[in-house]
C-alpha atoms as a PDB file:
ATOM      1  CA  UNK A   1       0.000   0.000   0.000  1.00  0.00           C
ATOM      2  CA  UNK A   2       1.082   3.225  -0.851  1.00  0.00           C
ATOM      3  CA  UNK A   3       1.910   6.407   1.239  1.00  0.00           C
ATOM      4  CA  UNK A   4      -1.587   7.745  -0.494  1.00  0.00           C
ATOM      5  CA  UNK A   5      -3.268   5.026   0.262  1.00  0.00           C
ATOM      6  CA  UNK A   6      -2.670   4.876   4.005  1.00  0.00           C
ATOM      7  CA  UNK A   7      -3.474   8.482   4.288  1.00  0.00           C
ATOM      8  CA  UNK A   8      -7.056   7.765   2.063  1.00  0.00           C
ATOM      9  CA  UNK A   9      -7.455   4.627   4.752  1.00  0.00           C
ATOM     10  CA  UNK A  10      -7.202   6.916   7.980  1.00  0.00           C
ATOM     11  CA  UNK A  11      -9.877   9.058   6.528  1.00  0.00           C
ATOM     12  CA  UNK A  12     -11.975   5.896   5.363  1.00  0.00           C
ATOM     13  CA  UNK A  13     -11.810   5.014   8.990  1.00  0.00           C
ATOM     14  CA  UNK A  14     -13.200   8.060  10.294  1.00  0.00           C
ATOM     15  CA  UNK A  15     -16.097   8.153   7.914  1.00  0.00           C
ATOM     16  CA  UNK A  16     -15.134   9.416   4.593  1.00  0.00           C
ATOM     17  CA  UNK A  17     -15.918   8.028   1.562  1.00  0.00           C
ATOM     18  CA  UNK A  18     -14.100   8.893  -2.051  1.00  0.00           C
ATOM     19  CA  UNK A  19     -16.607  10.791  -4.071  1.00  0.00           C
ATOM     20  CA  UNK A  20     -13.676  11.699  -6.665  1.00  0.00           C
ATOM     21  CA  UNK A  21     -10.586  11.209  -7.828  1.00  0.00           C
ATOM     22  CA  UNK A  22      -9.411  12.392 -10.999  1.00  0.00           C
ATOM     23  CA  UNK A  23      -5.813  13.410 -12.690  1.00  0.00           C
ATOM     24  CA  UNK A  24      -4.999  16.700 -12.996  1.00  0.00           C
ATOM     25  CA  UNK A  25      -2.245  17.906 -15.524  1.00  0.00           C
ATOM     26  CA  UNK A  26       0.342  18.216 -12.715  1.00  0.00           C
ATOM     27  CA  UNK A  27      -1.333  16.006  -9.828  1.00  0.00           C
ATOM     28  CA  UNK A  28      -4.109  13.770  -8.185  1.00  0.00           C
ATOM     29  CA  UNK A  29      -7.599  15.296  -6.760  1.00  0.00           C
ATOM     30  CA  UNK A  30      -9.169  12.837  -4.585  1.00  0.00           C
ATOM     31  CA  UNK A  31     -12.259  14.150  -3.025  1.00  0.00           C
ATOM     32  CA  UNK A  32     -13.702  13.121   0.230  1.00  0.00           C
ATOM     33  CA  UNK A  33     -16.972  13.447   2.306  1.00  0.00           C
ATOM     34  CA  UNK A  34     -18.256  12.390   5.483  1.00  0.00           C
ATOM     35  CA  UNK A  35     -22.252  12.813   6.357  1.00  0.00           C
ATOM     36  CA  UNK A  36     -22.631  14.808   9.306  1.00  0.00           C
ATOM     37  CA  UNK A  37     -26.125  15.536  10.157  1.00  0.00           C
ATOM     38  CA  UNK A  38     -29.422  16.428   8.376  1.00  0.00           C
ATOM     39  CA  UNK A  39     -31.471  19.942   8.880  1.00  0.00           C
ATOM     40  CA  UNK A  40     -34.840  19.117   9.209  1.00  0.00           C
ATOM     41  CA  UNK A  41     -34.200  15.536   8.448  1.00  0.00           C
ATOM     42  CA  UNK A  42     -34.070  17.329   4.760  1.00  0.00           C
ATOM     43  CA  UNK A  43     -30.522  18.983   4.000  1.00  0.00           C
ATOM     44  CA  UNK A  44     -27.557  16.541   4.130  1.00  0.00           C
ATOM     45  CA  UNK A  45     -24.779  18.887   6.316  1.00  0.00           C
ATOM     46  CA  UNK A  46     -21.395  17.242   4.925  1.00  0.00           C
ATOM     47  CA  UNK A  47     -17.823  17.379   5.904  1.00  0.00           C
ATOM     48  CA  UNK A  48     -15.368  17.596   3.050  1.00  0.00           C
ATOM     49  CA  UNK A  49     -11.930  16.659   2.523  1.00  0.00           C
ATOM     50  CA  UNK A  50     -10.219  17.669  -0.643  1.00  0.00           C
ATOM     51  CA  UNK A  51      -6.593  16.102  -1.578  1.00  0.00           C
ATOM     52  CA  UNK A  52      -4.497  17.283  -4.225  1.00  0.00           C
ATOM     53  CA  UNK A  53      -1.509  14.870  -4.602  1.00  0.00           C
ATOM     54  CA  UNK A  54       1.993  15.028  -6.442  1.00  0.00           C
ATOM     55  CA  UNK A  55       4.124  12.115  -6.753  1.00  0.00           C
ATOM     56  CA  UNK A  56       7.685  14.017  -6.020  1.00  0.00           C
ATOM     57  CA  UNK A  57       8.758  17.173  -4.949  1.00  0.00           C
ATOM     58  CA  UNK A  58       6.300  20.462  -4.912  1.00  0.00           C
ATOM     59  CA  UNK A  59       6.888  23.344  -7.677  1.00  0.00           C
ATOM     60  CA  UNK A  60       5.580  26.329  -9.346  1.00  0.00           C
ATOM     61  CA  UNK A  61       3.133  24.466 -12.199  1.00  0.00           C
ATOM     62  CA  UNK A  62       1.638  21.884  -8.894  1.00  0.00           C
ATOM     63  CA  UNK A  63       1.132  24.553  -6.364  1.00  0.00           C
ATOM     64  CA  UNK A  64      -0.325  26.668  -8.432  1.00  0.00           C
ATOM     65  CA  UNK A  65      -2.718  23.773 -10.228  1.00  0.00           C
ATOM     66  CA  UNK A  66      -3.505  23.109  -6.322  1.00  0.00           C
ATOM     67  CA  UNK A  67      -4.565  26.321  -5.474  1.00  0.00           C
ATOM     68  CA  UNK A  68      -6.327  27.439  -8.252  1.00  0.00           C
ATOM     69  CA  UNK A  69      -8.499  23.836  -8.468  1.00  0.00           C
ATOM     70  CA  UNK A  70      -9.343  24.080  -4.594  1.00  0.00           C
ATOM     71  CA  UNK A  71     -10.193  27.411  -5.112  1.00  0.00           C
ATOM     72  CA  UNK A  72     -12.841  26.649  -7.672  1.00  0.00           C
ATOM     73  CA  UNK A  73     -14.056  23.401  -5.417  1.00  0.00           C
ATOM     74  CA  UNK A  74     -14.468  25.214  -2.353  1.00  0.00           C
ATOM     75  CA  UNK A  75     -16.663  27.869  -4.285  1.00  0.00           C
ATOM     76  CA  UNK A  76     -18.590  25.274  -5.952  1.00  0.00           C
ATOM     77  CA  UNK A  77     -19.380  23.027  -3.178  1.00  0.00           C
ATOM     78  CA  UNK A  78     -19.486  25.694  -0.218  1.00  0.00           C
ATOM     79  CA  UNK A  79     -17.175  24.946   1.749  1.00  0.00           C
ATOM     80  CA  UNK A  80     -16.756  26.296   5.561  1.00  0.00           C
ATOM     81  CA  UNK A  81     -14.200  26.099   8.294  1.00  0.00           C
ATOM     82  CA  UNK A  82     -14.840  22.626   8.797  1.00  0.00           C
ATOM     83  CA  UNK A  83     -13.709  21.403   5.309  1.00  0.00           C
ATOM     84  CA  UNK A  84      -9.987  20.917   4.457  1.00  0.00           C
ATOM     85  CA  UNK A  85      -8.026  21.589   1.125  1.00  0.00           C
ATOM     86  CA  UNK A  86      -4.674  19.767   1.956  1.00  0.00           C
ATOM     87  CA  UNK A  87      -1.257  19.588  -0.687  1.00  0.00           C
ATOM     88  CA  UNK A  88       0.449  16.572  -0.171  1.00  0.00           C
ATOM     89  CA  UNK A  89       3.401  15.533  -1.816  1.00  0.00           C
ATOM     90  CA  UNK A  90       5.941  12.129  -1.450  1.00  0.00           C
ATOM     91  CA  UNK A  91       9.304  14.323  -1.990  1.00  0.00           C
ATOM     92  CA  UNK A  92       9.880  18.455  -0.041  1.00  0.00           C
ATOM     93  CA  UNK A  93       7.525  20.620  -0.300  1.00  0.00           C
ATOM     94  CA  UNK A  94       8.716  24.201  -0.704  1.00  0.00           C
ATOM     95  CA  UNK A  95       7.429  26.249   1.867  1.00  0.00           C
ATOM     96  CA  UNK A  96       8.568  29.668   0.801  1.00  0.00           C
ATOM     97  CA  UNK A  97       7.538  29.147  -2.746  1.00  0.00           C
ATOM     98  CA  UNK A  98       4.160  27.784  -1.362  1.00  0.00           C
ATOM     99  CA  UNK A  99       3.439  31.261   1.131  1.00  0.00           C
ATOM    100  CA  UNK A 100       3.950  33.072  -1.779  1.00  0.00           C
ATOM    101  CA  UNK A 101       1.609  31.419  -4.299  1.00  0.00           C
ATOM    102  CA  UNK A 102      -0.773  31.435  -1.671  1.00  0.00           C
ATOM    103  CA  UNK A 103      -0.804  34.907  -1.035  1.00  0.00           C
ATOM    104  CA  UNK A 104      -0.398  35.670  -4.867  1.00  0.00           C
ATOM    105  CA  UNK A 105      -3.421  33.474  -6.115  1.00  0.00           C
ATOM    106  CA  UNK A 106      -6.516  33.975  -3.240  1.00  0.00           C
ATOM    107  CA  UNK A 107      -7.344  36.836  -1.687  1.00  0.00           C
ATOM    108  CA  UNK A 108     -10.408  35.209   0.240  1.00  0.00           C
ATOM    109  CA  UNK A 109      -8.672  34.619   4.070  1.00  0.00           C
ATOM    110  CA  UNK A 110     -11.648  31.641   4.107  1.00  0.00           C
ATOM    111  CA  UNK A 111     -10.643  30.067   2.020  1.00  0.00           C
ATOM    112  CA  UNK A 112      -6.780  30.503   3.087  1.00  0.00           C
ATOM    113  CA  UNK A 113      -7.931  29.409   6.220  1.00  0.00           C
ATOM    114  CA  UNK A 114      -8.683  25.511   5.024  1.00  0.00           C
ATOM    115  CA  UNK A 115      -5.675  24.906   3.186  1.00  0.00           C
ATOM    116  CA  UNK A 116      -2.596  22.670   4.557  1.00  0.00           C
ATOM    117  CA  UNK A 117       0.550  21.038   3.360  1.00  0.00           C
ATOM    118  CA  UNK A 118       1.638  18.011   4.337  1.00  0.00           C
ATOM    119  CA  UNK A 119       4.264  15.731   3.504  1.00  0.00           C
ATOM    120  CA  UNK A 120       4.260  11.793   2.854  1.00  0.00           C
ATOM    121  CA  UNK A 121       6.874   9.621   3.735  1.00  0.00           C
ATOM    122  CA  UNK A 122       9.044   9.175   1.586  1.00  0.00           C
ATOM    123  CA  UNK A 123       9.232   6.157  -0.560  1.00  0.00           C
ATOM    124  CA  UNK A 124      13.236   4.426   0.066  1.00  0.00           C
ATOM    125  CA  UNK A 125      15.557   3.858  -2.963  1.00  0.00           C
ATOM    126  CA  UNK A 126      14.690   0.480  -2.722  1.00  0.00           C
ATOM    127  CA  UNK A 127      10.983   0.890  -3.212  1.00  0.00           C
ATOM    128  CA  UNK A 128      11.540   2.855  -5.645  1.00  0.00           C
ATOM    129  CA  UNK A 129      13.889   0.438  -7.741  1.00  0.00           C
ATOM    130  CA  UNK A 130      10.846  -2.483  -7.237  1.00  0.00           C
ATOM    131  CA  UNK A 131       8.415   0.023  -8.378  1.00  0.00           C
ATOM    132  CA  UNK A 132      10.596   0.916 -11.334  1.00  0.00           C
ATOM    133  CA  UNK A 133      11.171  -2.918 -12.124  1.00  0.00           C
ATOM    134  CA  UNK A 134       7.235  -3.186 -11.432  1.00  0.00           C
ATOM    135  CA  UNK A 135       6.389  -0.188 -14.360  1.00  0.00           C
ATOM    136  CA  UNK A 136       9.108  -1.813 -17.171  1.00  0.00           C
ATOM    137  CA  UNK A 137       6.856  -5.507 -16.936  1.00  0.00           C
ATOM    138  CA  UNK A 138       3.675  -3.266 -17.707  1.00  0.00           C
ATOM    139  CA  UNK A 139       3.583  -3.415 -21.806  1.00  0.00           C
ATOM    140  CA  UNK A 140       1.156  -2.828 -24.216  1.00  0.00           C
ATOM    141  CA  UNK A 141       2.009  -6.351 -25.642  1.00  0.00           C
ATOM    142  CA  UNK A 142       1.839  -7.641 -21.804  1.00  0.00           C
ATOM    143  CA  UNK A 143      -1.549  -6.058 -21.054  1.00  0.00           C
ATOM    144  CA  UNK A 144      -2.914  -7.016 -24.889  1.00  0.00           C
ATOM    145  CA  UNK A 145      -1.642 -10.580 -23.846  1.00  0.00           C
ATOM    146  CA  UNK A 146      -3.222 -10.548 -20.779  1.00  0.00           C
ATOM    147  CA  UNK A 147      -6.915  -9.785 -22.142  1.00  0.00           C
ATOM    148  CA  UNK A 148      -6.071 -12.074 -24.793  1.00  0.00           C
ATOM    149  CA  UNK A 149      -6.011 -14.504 -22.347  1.00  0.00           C
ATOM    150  CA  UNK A 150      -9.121 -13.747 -20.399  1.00  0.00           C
ATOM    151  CA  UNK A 151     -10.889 -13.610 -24.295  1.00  0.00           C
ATOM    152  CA  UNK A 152      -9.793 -17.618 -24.326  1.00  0.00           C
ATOM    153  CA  UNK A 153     -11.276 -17.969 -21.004  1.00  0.00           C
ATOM    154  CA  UNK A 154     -14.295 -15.661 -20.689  1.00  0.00           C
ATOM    155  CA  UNK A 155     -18.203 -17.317 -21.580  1.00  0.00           C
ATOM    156  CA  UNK A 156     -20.827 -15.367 -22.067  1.00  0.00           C
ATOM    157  CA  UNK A 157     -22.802 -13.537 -19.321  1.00  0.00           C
ATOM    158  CA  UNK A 158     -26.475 -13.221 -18.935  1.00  0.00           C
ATOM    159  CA  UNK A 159     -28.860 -10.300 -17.116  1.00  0.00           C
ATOM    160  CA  UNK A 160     -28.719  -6.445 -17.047  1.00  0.00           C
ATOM    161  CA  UNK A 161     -26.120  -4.336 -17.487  1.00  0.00           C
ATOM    162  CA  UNK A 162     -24.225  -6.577 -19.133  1.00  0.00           C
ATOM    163  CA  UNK A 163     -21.310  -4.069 -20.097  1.00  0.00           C
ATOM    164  CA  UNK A 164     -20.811  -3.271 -16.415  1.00  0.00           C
ATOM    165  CA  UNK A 165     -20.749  -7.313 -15.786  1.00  0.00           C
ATOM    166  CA  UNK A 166     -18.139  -7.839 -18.762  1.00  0.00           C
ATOM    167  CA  UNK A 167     -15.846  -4.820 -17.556  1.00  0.00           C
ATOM    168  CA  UNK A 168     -15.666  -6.380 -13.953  1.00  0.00           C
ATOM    169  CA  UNK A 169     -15.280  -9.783 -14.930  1.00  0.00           C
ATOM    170  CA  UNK A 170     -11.960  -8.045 -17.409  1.00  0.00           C
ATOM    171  CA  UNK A 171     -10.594  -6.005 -14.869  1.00  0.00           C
ATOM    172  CA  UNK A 172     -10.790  -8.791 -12.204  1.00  0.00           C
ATOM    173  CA  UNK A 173      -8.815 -10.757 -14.530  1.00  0.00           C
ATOM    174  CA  UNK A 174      -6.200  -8.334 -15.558  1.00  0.00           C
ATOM    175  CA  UNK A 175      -5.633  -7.329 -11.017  1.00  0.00           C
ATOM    176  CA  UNK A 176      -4.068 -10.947 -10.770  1.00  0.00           C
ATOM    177  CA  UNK A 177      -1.045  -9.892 -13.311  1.00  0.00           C
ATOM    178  CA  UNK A 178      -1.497  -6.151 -12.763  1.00  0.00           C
ATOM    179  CA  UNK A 179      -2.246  -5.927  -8.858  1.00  0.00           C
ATOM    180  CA  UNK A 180      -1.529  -1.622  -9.056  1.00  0.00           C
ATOM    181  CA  UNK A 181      -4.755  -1.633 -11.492  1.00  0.00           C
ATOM    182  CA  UNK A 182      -6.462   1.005 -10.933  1.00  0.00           C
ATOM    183  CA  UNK A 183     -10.283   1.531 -12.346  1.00  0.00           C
ATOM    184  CA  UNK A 184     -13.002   4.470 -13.576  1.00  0.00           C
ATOM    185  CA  UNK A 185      -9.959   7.426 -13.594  1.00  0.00           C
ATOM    186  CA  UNK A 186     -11.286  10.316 -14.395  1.00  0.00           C
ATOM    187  CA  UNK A 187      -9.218  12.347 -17.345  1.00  0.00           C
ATOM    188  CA  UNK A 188      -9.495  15.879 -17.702  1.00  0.00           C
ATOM    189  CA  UNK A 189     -12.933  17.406 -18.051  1.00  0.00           C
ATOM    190  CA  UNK A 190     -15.614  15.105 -18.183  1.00  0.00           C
ATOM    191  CA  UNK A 191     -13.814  11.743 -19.501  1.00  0.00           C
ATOM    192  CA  UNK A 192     -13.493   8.735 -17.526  1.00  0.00           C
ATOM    193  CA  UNK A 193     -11.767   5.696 -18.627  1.00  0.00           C
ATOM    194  CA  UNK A 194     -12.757   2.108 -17.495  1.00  0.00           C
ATOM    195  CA  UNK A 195      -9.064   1.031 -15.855  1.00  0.00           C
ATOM    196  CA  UNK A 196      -5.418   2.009 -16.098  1.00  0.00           C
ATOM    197  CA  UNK A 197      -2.402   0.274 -16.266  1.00  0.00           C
ATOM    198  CA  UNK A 198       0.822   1.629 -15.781  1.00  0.00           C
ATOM    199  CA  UNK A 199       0.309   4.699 -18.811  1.00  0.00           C
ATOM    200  CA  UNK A 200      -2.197   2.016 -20.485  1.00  0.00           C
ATOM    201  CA  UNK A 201      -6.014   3.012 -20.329  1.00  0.00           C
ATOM    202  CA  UNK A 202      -9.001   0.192 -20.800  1.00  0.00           C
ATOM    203  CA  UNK A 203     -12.357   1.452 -21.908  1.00  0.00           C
ATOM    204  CA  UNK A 204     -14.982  -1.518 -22.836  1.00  0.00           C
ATOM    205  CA  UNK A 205     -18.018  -1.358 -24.707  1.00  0.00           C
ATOM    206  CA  UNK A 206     -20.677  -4.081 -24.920  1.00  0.00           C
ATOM    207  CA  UNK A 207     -22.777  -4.166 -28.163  1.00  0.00           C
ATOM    208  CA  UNK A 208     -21.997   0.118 -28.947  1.00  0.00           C
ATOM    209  CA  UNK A 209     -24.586   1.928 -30.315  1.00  0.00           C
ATOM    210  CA  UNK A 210     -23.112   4.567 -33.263  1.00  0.00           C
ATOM    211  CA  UNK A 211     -23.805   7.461 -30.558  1.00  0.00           C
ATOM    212  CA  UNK A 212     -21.349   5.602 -28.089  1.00  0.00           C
ATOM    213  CA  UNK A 213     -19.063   5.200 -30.591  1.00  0.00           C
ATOM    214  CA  UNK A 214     -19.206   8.945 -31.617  1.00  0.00           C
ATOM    215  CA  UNK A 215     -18.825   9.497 -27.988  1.00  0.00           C
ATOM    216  CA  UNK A 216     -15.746   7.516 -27.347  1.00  0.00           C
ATOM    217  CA  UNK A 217     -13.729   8.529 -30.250  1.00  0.00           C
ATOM    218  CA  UNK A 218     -14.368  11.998 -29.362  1.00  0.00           C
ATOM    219  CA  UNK A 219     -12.094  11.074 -26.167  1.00  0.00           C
ATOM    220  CA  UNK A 220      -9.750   9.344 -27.188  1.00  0.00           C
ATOM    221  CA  UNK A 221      -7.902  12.757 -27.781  1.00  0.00           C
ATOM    222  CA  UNK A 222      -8.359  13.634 -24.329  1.00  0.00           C
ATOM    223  CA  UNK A 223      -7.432  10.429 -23.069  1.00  0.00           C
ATOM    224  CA  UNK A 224      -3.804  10.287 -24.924  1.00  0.00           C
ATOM    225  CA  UNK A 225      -3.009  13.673 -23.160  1.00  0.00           C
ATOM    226  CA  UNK A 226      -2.846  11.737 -20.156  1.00  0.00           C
ATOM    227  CA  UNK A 227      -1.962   7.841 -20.876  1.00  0.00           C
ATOM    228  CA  UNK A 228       0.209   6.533 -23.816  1.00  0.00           C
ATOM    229  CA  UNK A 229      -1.961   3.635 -25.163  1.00  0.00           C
ATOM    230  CA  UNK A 230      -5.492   3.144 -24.908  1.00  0.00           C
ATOM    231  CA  UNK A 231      -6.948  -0.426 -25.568  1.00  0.00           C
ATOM    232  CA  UNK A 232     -10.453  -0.327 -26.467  1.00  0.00           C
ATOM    233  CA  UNK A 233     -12.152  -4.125 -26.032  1.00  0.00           C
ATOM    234  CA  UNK A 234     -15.646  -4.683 -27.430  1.00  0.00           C
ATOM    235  CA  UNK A 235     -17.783  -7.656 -25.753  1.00  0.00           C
ATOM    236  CA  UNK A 236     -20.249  -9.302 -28.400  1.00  0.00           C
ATOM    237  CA  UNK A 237     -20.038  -6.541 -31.307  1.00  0.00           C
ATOM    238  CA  UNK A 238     -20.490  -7.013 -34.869  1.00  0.00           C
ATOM    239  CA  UNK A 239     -17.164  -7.146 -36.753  1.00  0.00           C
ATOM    240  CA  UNK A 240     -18.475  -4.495 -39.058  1.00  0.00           C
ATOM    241  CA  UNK A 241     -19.005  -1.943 -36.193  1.00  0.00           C
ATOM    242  CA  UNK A 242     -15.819  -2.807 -35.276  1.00  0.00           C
ATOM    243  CA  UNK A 243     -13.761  -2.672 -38.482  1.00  0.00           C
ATOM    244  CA  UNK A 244     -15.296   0.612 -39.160  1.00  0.00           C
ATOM    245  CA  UNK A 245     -14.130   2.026 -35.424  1.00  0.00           C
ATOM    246  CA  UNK A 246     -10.502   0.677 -36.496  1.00  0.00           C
ATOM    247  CA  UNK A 247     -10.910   2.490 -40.016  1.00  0.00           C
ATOM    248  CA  UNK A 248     -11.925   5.939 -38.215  1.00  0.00           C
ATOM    249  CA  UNK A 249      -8.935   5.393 -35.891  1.00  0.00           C
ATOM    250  CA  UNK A 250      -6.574   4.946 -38.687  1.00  0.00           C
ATOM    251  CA  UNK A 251      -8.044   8.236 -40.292  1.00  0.00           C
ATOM    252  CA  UNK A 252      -7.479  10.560 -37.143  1.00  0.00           C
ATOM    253  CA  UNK A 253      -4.164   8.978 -37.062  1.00  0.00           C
ATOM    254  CA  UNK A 254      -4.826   7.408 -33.688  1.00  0.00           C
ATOM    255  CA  UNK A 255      -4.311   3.187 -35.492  1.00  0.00           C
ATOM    256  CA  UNK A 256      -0.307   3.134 -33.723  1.00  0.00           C
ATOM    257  CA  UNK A 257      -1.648   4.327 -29.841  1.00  0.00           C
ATOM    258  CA  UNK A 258      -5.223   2.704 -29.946  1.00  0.00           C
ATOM    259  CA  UNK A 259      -5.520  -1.087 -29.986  1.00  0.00           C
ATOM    260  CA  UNK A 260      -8.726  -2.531 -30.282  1.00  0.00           C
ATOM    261  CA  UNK A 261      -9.789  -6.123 -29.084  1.00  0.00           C
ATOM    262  CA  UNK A 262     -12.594  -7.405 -29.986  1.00  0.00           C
ATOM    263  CA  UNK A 263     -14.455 -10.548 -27.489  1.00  0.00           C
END
């Protein structure tokens, strides 16, 4: 488990539950609330906890990502002195640099008030090495092998929702050869891909109307700004839906970072 992780844990313990987390250009938001009370057994009153993580030391293009993002959450989603906007990093965090931002970017002393730094242990040469050795096994051709494999073993599934069913019988799969899996990350503004791996995204579709598809090449764009590959894998499509997504790929010139799998 992570240094992240252990600090999400101590706030699962106490209540909170992650409504968010998304990547950021230069970080991680990870967005947390905890019910406190109802008004009038009507209005939810609800304690928020808002994380903006950076793998690695703190500098001008994080801090200032940080403050203007909180800045715009605690606006949207009222927060008061109860709620927390906390920078955490794994590496230093540069206070001086960080005072000044501050004091450059927000005038409101409210919202001033809420923010904190903290910093994460730090992860040991050695961890880092494994991790390292860890990141080099994750491949395209080792993830495209992997739900190669699970297409030889899956059978077909019956009921609703049967695209939610197939993605979490895949991504099951693929968290015994990829334990650091991690699924629905949110890209940029308003996309959300199925799972990542290492800099690999997974989005499935099950039997895509020509909407969806619309839809989903209209993010791949936004997902390459963030991952390298993206592996799309269709469950039970027509191989003329499919050839045709692979032909519109090749036009945008997407065809050498999009692979697409069809089960």
């Amino acid at each position: 488990m992570s240094a992240l992780d252990n600090e999400l844990a101590k706030y699962k313990k106490k209540g909170f539950k992650i409504s968010q987390r998304r990547t950021l250009k230069h970080g991680k938001r990870i967005y947390m609330e905890k019910e406190r009370g109802r008004v009038r057994g009507r209005y939810q009153w609800v304690e928020a906890i808002y994380i903006y993580y950076v793998e690695g030391d703190s500098d001008t293009q994080n801090i200032r990502e940080f403050l203007k993002d909180y800045s715009k959450i605690y606006e949207k989603n009222r927060f008061d002195e109860n709620d927390k906007g906390f920078f955490m990093c794994s590496g230093t965090i540069d206070k001086g640099l960080f005072r000044d931002l501050k004091k450059a970017l927000i005038d409101d002393e409210d919202i001033l008030d809420t923010i904190k730094t903290k910093t994460l242990p730090r992860v040991t040469e050695r961890k880092i090495t494994r991790r390292k050795i860890t990141e080099e096994r994750i491949t395209l051709n080792s993830v495209l092998g992997e739900i190669k494999s699970f297409k030889r073993r899956s059978t077909k599934i019956s009921g609703k929702r049967k695209e939610k069913l197939y993605t979490t019988a895949l991504t099951g799969y693929l968290s015994h050869a990829f334990p650091s899996i991690e699924m629905e990350q949110s890209l940029g503004k308003g996309a959300r891909v199925d799972a990542v791996v290492g800099k690999i995204g997974i989005e499935a579709k099950y039997r895509p109307d020509q909407n969806e598809i619309n839809r989903l090449y209209g993010q791949i764009d936004t997902y390459l700004q963030f991952l390298n590959n993206i592996i799309v894998v269709f469950f039970d499509t027509s191989s003329g839906i499919v050839n045709d997504f692979k032909k519109k790929l090749k036009r945008g010139g997407y065809a050498k970072q999009v692979e697409v799998v069809n089960i």
